[in-house]
Every structure is written in C-alpha cells, then in structure tokens.
Protein backbone atom coordinates (compact mmCIF):
# COMPACT_ATOMS: atom_id res chain seq x y z
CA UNK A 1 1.49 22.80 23.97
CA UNK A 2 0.68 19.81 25.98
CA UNK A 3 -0.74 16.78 24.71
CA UNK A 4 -3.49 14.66 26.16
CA UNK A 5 -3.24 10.62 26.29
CA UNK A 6 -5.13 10.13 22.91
CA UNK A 7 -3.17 12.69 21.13
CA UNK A 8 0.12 11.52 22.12
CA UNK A 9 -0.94 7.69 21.51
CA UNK A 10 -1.77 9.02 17.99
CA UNK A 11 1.14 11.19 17.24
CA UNK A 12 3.65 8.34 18.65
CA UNK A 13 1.89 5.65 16.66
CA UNK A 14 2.12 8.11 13.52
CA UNK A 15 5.71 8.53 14.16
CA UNK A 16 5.74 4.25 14.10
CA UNK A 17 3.80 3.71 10.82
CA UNK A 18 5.99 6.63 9.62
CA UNK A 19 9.30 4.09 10.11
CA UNK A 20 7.38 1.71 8.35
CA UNK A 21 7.06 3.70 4.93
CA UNK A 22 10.30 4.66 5.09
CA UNK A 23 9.53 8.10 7.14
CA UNK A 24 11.76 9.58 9.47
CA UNK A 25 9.94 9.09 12.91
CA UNK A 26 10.32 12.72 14.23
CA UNK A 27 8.99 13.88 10.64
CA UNK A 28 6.06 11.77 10.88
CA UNK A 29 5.53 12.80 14.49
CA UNK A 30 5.83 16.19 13.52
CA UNK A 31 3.31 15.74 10.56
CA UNK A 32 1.12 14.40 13.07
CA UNK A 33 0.97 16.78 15.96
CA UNK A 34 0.56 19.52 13.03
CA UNK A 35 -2.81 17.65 11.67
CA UNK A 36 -4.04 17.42 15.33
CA UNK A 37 -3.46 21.11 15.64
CA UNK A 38 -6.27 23.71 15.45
CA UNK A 39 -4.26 26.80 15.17
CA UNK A 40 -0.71 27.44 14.02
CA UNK A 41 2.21 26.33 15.57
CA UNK A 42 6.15 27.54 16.17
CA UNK A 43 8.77 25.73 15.78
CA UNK A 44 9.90 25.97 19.21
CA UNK A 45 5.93 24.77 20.16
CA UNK A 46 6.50 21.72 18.53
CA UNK A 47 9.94 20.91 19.82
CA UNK A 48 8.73 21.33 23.68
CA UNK A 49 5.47 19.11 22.42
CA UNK A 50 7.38 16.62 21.14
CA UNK A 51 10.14 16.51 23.59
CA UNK A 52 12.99 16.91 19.99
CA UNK A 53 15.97 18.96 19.42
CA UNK A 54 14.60 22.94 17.44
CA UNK A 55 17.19 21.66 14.98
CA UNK A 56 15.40 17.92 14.58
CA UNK A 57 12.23 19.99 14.16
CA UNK A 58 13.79 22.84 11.81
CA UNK A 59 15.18 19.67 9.31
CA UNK A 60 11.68 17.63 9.67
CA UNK A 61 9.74 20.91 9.05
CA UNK A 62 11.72 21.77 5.34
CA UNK A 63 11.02 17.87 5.14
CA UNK A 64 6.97 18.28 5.27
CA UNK A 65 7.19 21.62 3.21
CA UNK A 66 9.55 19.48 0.17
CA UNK A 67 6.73 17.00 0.45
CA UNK A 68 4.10 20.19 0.14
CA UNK A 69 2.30 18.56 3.36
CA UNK A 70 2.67 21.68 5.87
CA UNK A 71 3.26 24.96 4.61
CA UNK A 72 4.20 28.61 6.46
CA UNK A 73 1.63 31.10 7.61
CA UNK A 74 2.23 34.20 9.68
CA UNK A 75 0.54 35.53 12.76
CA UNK A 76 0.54 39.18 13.58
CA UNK A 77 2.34 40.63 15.97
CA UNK A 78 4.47 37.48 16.14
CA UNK A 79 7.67 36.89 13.67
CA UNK A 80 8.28 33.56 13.94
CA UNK A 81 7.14 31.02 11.51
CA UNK A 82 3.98 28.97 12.28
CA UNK A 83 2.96 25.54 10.65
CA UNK A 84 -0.21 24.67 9.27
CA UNK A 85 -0.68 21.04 7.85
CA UNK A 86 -3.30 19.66 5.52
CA UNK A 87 -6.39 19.04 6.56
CA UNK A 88 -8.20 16.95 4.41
CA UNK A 89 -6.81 13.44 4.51
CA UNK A 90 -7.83 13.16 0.76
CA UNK A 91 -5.82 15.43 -0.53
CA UNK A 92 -3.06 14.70 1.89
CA UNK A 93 -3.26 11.21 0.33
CA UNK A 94 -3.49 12.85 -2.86
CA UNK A 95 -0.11 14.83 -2.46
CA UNK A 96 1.83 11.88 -0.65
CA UNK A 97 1.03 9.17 -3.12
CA UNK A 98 1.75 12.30 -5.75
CA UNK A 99 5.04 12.77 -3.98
CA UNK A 100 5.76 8.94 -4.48
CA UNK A 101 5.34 8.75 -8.15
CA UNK A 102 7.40 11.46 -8.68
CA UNK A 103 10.49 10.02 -6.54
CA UNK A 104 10.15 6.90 -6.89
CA UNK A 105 8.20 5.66 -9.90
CA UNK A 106 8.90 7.99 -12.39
CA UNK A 107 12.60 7.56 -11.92
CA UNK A 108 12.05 3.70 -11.54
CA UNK A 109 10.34 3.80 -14.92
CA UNK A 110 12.69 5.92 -16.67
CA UNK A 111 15.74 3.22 -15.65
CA UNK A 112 13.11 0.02 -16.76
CA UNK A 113 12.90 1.70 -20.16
CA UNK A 114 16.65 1.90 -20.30
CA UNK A 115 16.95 -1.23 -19.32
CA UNK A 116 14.22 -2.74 -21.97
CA UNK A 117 15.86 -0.59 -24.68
CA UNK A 118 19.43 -1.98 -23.71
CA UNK A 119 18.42 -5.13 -23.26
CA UNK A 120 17.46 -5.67 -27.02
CA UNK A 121 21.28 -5.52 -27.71
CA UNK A 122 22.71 -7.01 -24.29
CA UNK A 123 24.40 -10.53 -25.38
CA UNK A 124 24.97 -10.88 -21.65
CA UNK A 125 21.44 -10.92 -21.00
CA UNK A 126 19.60 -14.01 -20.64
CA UNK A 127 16.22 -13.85 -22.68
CA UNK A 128 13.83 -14.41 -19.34
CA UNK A 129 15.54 -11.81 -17.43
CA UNK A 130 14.74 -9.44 -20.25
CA UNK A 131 11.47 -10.47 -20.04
CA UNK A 132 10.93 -10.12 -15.71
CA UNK A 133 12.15 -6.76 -16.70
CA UNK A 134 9.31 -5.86 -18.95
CA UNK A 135 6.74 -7.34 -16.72
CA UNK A 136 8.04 -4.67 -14.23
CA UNK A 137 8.42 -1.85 -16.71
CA UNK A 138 4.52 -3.01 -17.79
CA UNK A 139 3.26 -3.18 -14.55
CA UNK A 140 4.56 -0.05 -13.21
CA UNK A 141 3.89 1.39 -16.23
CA UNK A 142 0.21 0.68 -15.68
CA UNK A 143 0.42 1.79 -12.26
CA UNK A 144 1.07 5.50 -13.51
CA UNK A 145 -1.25 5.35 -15.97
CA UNK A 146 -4.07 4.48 -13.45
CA UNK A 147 -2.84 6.80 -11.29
CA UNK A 148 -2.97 9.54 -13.70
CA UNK A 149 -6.18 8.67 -14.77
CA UNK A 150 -7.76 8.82 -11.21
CA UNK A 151 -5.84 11.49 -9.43
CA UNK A 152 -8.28 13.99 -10.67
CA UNK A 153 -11.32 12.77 -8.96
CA UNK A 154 -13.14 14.50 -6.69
CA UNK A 155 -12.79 13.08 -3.41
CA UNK A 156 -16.60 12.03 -3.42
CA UNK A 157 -15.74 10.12 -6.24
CA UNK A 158 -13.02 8.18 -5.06
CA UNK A 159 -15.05 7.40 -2.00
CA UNK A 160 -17.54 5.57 -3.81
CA UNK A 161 -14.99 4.02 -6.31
CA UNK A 162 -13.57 2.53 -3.04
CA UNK A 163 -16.63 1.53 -1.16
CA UNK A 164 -17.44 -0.32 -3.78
CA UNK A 165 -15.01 -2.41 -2.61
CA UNK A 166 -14.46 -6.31 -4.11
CA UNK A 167 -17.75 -5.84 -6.23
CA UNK A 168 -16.00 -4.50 -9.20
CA UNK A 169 -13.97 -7.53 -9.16
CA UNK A 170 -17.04 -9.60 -8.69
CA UNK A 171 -18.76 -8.04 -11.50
CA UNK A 172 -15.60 -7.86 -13.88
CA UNK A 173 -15.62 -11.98 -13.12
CA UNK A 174 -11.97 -13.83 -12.29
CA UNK A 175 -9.24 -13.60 -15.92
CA UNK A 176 -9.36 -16.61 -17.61
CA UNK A 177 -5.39 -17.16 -16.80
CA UNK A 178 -6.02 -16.77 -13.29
CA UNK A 179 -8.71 -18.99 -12.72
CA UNK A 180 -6.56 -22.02 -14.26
C-alpha cells in the first residue's frame, strides 16, 4: 500500500501529535494509516506502508486493540489478520478519553482519597498541603463526574453542546471570586 503526499503528511503528523500525548509514534502512525484505510489491512501491509519493523507493527497493533481503537476482522480466502480502525472520530474520542479515565484518573483519584484520608492523621503534614491536595482530589473528582455525566450523549448532542462554544459562559455570567 502506497501512500500519496497528503496521506503520508497526515499519518507522519499523527505519529507527531501522538509523541505529544504521550503516544508511541509508530502506534499513532499506525492508528493513523488504519483510519485512512478503506478496506482491511495486514500486518505486513502496514509495515511496508510505513517503512517499520512486522514486530514494531505486531506490538503497536495489541497496543490499538488494549486501547479498543482497531480491532481484527477476517477476509476469506486469506488467514492473516486484517485491521480495521474506528471510524467515527466521536466515538474514537469517546473511547480514548474513556481509555484515559480509566488509566489515569481513576487510579489518580483512588491515591488523592488515600492521601485526604491519611492526611487527617499525618502530623508531618503541613495544613495547606493537605488542603492543595483536596483541591486536586475535588477537581478531578469533578472532572469524572462531568465526564460521566456527558459520555452518554449522542454525538449530535455533544456537537451542539460544543458549538455553543463561550456562550454558556457568557450566559452563566463570570463567579463572583473570579471577577475580584
């Protein structure tokens, strides 16, 4: 599979924003050429597209399938695996922001409340640092909770909640701390 100019400036930049967020580059690059795609690919299809070692491919691919953003299909006649990646940048958003919470939040949150509980009885522990703690724990806290209460949303939904843009804030006028 050969890539045209404007693919490969697209999977390459993918592969760069994918360093940025903590994303191995070949995995994002991977991810990438996959949600280009419009059919199925091999392993061995992607390695000669991307110009990567099968075996950088084989440990990106069980990468993209932990983070449920590719997943196996079969083609007859043909026994090798194929890859298929989401489609839908909405629920590709969906599942990696999903993914996130789940390894990185959620465990974040369940050492703040430690922390918040121990804390209480921690003579070592000076009374603001407690308290920088529990703005965290709070904050993150409400980070889930919003989260959890828009993840179900249709994606039409969440497309007007978003172009609504700074209006909500507008409307909801600036908190009476804040504007001091």
């Amino acid at each position: 599979m050969a890539l045209g100019p404007t693919e490969q400036k697209f999977v390459l930049h993918w592969g760069e924003m994918g360093t940025r967020w903590g994303v191995n580059r070949t995995v994002a690059q991977i991810h990438a050429l996959l949600f280009l795609a419009n059919r199925p690919l091999a392993a061995e299809e992607i390695a000669e597209a991307l110009s990567v070692a099968r075996s950088n491919v084989s440990n990106s691919l069980k990468e993209l399938q932990s983070w449920n953003l590719i997943r196996v299909t079969h083609l007859m006649g043909d026994r090798r695996d194929h890859f298929v990646a989401l489609q839908d940048v909405w629920e590709i958003f969906r599942v990696i922001v999903e993914e996130r919470k789940r390894r990185e939040i959620d465990p974040t949150l369940t050492v703040l409340r430690e922390c918040a509980i121990e804390g209480d009885t921690d003579t070592a522990l000076e009374p603001a640092s407690l308290a920088r703690m529990n703005e965290v724990l709070t904050f993150l806290d409400m980070l889930g909770t919003t989260y959890d209460d828009y993840k179900h949303l249709p994606p039409a939904t969440l497309q007007r909640f978003l172009k609504m843009g700074g209006k909500v804030a507008r409307f909801l006028g600036p908190d009476d701390k804040d504007a001091s």
